[in-house]
Protein backbone atom coordinates (compact mmCIF):
# COMPACT_ATOMS: atom_id res chain seq x y z
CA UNK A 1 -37.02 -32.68 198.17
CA UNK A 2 -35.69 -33.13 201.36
CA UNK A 3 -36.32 -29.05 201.78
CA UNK A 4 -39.75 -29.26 200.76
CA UNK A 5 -40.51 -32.34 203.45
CA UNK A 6 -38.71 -30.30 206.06
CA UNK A 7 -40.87 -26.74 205.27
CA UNK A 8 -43.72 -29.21 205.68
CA UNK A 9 -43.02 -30.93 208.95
CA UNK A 10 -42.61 -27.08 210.03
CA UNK A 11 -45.56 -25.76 208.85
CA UNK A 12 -47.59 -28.43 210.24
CA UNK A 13 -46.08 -28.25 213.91
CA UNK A 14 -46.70 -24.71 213.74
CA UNK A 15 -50.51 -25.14 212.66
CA UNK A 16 -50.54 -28.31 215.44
CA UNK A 17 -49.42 -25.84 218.22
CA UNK A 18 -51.55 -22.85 217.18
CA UNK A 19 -54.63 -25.23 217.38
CA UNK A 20 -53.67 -26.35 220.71
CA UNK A 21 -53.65 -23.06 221.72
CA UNK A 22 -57.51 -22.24 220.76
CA UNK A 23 -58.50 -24.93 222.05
CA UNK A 24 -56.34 -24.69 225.93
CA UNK A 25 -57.58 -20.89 225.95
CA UNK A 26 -60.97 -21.75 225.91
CA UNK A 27 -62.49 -21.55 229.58
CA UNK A 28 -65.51 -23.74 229.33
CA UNK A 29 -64.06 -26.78 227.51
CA UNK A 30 -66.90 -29.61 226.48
CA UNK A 31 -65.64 -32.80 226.25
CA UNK A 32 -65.45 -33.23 222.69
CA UNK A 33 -62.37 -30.07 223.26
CA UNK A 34 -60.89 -32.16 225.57
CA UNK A 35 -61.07 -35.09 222.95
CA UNK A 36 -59.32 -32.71 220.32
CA UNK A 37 -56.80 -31.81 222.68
CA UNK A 38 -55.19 -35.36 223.33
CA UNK A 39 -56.02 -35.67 219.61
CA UNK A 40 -53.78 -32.86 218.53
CA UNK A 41 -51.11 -33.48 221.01
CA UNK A 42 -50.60 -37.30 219.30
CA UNK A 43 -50.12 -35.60 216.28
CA UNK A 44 -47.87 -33.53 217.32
CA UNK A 45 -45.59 -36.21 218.49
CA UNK A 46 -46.27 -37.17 215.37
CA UNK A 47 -45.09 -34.33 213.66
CA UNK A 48 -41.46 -33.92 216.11
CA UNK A 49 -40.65 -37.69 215.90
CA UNK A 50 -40.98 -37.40 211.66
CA UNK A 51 -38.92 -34.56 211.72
CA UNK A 52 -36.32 -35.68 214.64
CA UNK A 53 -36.39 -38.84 212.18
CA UNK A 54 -35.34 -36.41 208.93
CA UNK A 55 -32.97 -34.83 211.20
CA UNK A 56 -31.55 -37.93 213.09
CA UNK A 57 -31.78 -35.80 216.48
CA UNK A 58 -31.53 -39.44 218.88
CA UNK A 59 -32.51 -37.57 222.22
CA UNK A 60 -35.59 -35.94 220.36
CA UNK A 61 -36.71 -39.20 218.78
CA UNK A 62 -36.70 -41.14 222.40
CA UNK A 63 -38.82 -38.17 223.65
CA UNK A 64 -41.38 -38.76 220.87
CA UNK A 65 -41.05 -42.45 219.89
CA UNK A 66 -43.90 -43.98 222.98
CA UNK A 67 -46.91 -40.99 221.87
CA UNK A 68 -45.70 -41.26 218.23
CA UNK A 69 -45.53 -45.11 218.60
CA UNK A 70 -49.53 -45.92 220.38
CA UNK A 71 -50.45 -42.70 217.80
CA UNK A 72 -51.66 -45.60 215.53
CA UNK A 73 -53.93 -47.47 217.72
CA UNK A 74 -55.07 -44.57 219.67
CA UNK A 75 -56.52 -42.53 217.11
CA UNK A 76 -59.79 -44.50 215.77
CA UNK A 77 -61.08 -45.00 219.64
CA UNK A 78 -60.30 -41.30 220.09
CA UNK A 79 -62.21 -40.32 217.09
CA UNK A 80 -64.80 -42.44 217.75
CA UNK A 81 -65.19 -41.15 221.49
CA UNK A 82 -65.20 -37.93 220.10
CA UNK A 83 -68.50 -38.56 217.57
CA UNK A 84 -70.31 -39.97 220.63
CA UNK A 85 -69.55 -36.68 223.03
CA UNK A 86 -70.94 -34.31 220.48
CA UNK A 87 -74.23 -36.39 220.54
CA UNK A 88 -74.13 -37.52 223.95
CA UNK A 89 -74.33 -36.79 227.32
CA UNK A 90 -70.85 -36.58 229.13
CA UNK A 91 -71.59 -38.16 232.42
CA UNK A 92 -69.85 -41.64 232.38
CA UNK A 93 -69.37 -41.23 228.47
CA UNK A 94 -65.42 -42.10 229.23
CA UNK A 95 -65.56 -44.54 231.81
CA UNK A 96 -68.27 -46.42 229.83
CA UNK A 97 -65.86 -45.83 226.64
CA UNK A 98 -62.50 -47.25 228.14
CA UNK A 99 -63.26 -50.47 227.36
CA UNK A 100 -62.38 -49.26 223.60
CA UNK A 101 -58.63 -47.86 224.44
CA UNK A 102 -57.70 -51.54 225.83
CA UNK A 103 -55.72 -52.47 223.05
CA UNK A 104 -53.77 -48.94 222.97
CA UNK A 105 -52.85 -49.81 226.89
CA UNK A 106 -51.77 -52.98 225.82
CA UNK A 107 -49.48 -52.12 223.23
CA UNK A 108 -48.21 -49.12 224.77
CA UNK A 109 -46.83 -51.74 228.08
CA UNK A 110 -45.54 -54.35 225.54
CA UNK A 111 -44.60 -52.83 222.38
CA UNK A 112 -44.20 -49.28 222.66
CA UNK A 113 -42.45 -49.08 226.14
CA UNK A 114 -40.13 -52.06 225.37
CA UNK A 115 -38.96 -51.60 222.07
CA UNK A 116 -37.95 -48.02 223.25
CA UNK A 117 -36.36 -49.80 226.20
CA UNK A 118 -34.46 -51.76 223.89
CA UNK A 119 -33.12 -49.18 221.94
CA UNK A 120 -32.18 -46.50 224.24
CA UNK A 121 -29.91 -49.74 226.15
CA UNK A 122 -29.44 -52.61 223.73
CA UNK A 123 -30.91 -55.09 226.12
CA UNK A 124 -30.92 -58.10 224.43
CA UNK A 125 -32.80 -60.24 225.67
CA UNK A 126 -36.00 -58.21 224.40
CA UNK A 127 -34.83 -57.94 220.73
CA UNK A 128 -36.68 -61.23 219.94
CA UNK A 129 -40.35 -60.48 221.67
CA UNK A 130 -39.61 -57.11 220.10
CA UNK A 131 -39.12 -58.34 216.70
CA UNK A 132 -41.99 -61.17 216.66
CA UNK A 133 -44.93 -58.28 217.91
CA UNK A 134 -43.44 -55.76 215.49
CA UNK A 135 -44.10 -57.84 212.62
CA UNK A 136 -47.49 -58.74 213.94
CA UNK A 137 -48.64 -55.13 214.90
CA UNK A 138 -47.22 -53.16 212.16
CA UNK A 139 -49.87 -55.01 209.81
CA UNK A 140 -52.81 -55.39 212.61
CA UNK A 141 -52.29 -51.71 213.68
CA UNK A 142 -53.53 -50.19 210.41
CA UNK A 143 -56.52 -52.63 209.71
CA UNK A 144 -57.07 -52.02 213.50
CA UNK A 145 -57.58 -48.31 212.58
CA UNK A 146 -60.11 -48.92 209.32
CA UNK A 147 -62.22 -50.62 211.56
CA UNK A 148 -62.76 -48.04 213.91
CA UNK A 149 -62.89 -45.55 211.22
CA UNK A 150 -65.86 -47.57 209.54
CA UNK A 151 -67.41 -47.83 213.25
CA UNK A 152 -67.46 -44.46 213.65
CA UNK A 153 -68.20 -43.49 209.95
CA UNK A 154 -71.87 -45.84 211.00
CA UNK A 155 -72.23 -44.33 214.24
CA UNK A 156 -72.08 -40.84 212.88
CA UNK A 157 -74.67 -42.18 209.92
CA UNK A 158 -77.03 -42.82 212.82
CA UNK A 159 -76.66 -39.83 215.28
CA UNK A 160 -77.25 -37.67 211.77
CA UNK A 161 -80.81 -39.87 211.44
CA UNK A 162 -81.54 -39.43 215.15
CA UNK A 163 -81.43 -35.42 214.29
CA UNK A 164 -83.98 -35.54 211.52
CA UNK A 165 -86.41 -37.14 213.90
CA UNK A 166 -86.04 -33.95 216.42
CA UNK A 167 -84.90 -31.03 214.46
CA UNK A 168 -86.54 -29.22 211.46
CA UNK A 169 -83.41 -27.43 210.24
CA UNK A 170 -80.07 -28.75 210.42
CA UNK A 171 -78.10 -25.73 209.02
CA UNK A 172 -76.66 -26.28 212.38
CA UNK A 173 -75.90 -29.20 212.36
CA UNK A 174 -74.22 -30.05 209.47
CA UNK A 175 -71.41 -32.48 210.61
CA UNK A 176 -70.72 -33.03 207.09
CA UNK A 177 -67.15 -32.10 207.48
CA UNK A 178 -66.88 -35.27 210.16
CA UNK A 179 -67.91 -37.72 207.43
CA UNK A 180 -65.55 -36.34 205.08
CA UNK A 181 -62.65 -36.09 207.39
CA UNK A 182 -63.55 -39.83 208.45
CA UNK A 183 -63.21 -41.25 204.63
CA UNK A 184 -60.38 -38.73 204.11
CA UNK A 185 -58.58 -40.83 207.09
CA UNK A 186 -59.72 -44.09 205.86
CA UNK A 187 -57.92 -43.13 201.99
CA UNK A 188 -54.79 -42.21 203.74
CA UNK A 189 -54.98 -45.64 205.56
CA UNK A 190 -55.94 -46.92 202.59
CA UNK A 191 -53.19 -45.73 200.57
CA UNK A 192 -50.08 -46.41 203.13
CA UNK A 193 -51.24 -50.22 203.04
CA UNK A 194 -51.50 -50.23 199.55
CA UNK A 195 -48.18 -48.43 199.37
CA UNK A 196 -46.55 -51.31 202.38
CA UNK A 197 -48.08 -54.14 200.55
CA UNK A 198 -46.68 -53.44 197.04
CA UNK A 199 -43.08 -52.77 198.46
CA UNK A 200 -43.26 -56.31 200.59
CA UNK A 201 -44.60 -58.05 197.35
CA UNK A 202 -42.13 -56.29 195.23
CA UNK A 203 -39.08 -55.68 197.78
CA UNK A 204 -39.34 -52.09 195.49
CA UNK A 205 -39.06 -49.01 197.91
CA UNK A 206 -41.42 -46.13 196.97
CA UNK A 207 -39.10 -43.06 197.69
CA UNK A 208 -41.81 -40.56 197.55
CA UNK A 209 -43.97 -42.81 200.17
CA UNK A 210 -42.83 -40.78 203.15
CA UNK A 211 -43.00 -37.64 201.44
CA UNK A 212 -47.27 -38.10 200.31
CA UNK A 213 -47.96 -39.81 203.59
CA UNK A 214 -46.86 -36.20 205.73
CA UNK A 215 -48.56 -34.08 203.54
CA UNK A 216 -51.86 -35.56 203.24
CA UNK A 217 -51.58 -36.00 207.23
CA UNK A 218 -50.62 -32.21 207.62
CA UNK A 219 -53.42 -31.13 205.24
CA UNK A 220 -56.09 -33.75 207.40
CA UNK A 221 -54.51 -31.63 210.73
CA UNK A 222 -55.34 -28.42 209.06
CA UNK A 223 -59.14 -29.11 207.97
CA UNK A 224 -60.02 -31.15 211.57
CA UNK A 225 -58.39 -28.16 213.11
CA UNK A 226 -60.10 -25.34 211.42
CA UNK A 227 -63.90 -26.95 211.75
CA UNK A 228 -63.23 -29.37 215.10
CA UNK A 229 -62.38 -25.81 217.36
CA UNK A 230 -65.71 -24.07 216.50
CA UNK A 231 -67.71 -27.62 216.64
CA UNK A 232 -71.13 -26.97 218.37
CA UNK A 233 -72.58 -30.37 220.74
CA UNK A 234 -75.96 -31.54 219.88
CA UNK A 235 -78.00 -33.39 222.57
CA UNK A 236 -80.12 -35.74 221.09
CA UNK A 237 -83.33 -36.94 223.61
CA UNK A 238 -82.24 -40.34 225.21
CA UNK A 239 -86.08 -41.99 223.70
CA UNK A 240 -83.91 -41.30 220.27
CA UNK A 241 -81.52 -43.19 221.19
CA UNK A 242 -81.28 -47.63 222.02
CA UNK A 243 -77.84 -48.46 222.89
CA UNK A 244 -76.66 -45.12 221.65
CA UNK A 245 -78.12 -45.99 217.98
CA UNK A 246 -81.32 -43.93 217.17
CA UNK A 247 -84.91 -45.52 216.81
CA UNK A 248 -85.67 -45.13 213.02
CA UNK A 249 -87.98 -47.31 211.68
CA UNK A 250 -89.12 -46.67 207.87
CA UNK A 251 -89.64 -50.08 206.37
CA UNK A 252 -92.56 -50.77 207.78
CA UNK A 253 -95.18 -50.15 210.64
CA UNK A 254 -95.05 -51.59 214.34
CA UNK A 255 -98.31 -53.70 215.51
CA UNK A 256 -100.79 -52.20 217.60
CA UNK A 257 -103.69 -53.01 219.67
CA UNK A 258 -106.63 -51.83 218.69
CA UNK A 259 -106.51 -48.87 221.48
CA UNK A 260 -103.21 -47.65 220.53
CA UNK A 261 -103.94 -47.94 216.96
CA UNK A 262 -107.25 -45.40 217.39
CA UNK A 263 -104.98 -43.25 220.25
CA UNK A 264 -102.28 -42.57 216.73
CA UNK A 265 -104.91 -42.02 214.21
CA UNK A 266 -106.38 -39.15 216.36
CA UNK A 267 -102.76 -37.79 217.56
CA UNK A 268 -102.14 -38.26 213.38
CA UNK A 269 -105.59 -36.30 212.57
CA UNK A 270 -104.69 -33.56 215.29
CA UNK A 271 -101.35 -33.26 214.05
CA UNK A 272 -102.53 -32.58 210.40
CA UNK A 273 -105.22 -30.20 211.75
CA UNK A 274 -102.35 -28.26 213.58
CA UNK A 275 -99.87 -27.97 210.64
CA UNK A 276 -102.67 -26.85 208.39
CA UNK A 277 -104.61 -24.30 210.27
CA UNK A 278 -101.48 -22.67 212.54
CA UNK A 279 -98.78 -23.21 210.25
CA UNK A 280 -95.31 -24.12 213.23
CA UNK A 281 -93.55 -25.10 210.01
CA UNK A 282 -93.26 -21.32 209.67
CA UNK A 283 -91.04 -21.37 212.25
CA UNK A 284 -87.64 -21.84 211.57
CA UNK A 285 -86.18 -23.38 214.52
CA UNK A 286 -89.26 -25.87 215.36
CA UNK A 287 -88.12 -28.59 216.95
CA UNK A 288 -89.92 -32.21 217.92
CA UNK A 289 -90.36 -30.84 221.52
CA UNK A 290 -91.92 -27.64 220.44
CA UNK A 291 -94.55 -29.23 217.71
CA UNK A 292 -95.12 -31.82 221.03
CA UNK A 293 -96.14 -29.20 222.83
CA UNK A 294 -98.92 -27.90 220.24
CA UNK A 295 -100.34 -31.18 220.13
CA UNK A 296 -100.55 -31.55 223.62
CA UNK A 297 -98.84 -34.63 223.58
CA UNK A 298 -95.46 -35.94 224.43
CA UNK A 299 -91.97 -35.65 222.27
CA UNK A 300 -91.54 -38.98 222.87
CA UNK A 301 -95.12 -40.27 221.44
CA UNK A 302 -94.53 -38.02 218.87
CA UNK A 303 -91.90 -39.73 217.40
CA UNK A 304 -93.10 -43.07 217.36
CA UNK A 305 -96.07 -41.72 215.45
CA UNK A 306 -93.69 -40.82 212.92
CA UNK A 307 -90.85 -42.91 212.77
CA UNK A 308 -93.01 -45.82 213.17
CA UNK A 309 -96.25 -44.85 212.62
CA UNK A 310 -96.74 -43.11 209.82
CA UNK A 311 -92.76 -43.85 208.36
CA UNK A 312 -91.43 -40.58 207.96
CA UNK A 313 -89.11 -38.29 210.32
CA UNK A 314 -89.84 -35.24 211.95
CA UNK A 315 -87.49 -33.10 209.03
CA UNK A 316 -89.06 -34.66 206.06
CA UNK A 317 -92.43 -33.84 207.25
CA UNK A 318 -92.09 -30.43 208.37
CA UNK A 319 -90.04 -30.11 205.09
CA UNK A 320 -92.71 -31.06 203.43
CA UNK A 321 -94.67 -28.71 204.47
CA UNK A 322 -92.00 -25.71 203.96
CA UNK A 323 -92.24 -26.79 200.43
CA UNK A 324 -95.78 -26.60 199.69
CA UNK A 325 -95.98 -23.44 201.73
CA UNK A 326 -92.87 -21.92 199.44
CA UNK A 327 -94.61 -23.47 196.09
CA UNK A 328 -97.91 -22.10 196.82
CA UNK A 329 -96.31 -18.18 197.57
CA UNK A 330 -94.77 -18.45 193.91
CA UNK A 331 -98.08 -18.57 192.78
CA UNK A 332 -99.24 -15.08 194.92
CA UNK A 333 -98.97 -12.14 193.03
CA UNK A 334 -97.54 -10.13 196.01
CA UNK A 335 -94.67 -12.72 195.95
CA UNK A 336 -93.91 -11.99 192.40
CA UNK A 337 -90.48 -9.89 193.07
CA UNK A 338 -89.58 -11.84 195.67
CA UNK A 339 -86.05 -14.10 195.29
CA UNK A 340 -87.03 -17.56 195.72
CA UNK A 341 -84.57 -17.63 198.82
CA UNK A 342 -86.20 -15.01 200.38
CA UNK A 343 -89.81 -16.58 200.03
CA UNK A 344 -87.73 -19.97 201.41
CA UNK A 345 -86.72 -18.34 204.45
CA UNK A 346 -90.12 -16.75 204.47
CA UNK A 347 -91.73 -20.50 204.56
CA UNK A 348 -89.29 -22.00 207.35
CA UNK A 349 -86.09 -22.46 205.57
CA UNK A 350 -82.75 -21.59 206.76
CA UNK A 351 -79.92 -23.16 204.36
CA UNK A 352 -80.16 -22.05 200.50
CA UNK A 353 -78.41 -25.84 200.02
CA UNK A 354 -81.07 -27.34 202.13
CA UNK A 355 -83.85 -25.76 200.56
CA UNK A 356 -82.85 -26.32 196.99
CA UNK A 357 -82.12 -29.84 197.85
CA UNK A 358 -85.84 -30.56 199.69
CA UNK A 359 -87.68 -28.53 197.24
CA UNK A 360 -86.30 -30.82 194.31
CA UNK A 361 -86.69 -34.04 196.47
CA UNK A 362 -90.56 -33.08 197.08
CA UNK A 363 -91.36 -30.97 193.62
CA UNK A 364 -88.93 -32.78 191.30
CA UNK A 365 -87.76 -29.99 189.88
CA UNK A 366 -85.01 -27.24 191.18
CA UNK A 367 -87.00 -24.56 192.69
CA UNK A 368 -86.13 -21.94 189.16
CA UNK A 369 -87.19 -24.61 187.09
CA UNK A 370 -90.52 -25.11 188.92
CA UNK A 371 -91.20 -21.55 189.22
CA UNK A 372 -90.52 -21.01 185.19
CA UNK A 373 -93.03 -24.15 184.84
CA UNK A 374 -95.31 -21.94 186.88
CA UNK A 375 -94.78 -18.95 184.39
């Protein structure tokens, strides 16, 4: 078994350092690269100090035990920083984000730093503040990590509303793979407390803990690697956005005066008038800013007419829309051969999963259903 560990401590250094490579080659690095970078190189301290561990190589194991050591409380602020710069705008992002890596700085200076201190010389006099913070941290630092995990699980939930108030298709933006990485981190979390708390209940040592702990984390390296290198950025308008958490309001409708209730029934009439008699939803890359622009009106105004206005979002309307257009072309003879796809991406559509999923949510049917129904 030992074998097998070893071929995977390998493998995943190997994928950890070809990563790093894409990602230092690239000229023009965003932010969020930059983010990945630090990311990746943690991990691969990681990686070394598990398998200078297996190995007992001492020299190699004092080189990697600080990085490998703050790994823990590092990671959920870094992953967190790194939702907000694909969303965000990166002037002052970091400074204003610091405040969040605190608690790494102070364990680095009084855990991590000492308790190498300690056992590279023996001194003495540190093994009890050593031993009391260990046994402290080692059960803080994991719960310390599902909490940011959750934060940034509900901070990704809200940039993803903020884009279906300013984009019609998000084929683009599908940071799917970031929510599923997120709860993939949180079950490995999950699973080495579960795994720490039944062995200090039971005093029972699971011998293939180690062993299920380094796979999972080299198959979690592989999947952030292969979609986090090719990650586009998505700047959402700052009016989207209060306190970095989007505007959204669909339980019910804000007051207004009299004035600005009449100015939003007109912009609503106009808008209608628009989306019936010069079709934009035809466009497949309409965003809030360019349907603004139709209206004569602001992106901004806009919004609050639909977010707040008339409760709805910017994607579910023009969605809407797509579907009657696509529903009332399966009724045209000259549509007849067409592949329901095809007469989707002929209506505004870009994503077969999108479309199928819209057309049911609006029709109630799967779009072949519907069109048998028809026949």
């Amino acid at each position: 078994m030992g074998l097998v560990l070893d071929f995977i401590l390998v493998t995943g250094i190997t994928v950890i350092n070809i990563i790093l490579f894409l990602l230092i080659k690239s000229k023009q690095k965003q932010l969020s690269q930059k983010i990945l970078i630090v990311f990746f190189v943690l991990l691969l301290f990681v990686s070394v100090f598990s398998y200078a561990n297996m190995h007992n190589l001492i020299w190699l194991l004092h080189i990697a035990f600080v990085p490998n050591d703050v790994t823990v409380v590092m990671i959920g602020p870094l992953l967190y920083l790194y939702i907000k710069s694909l969303f965000l705008e990166e002037k002052n992002l970091v400074i204003n984000t610091l405040k969040h890596f605190i608690p790494a700085g102070i364990y680095l200076i009084f855990i991590a730093v000492p308790t190498l201190i300690y056992s590279i010389f023996g001194v003495e006099v540190l093994s009890y503040v050593i031993s009391e913070f260990i046994a402290i941290t080692i059960k803080l630092e994991n719960v310390y990590l599902i909490l940011y995990l959750i934060l940034s699980l509900q901070q990704l939930s809200n940039y993803r509303s903020a884009l279906k108030s300013n984009y019609s298709n998000l084929s683009k933006y599908d940071y799917n793979w970031i929510k599923i990485m997120l709860i993939g981190a949180l079950s490995i979390i999950s699973l080495y407390l579960s795994i720490s708390i039944y062995e200090l209940l039971y005093k029972d040592s699971i011998w293939y803990q180690e062993y299920l702990i380094t796979v999972i984390m080299i198959l979690f390296i592989i999947y952030l690697g292969y979609y986090g290198i090719n990650q586009s950025k998505v700047l959402l308008p700052n009016f989207l956005l209060n306190e970095d958490k989007p505007i959204i309001n669909k339980s019910k409708k804000i007051y207004l005066s009299d004035a600005k209730r009449e100015e939003f029934e007109l912009l609503e009439q106009n808008l209608e008038s628009v989306l019936k008699a010069q079709k934009p939803y035809l466009d497949e890359d309409l965003t809030l800013g360019k349907l603004a622009k139709q209206l004569s009106t602001t992106d901004k105004k806009l919004s609050i007419l639909l977010n707040q206005y008339m409760n709805t979002t910017f994607y579910d309307l023009i969605n809407k829309y797509r579907v009657n257009a696509v529903i009332e072309k399966m009724k045209q003879e000259e549509y007849k051969n067409y592949s329901l796809f095809g007469i989707a991406c002929d209506c505004g559509f870009k994503s077969r999963t999108s479309f199928n999923r819209t057309f049911k949510k609006e029709a109630g049917s799967s779009p072949s259903v519907y069109k048998e129904n028809l026949s």
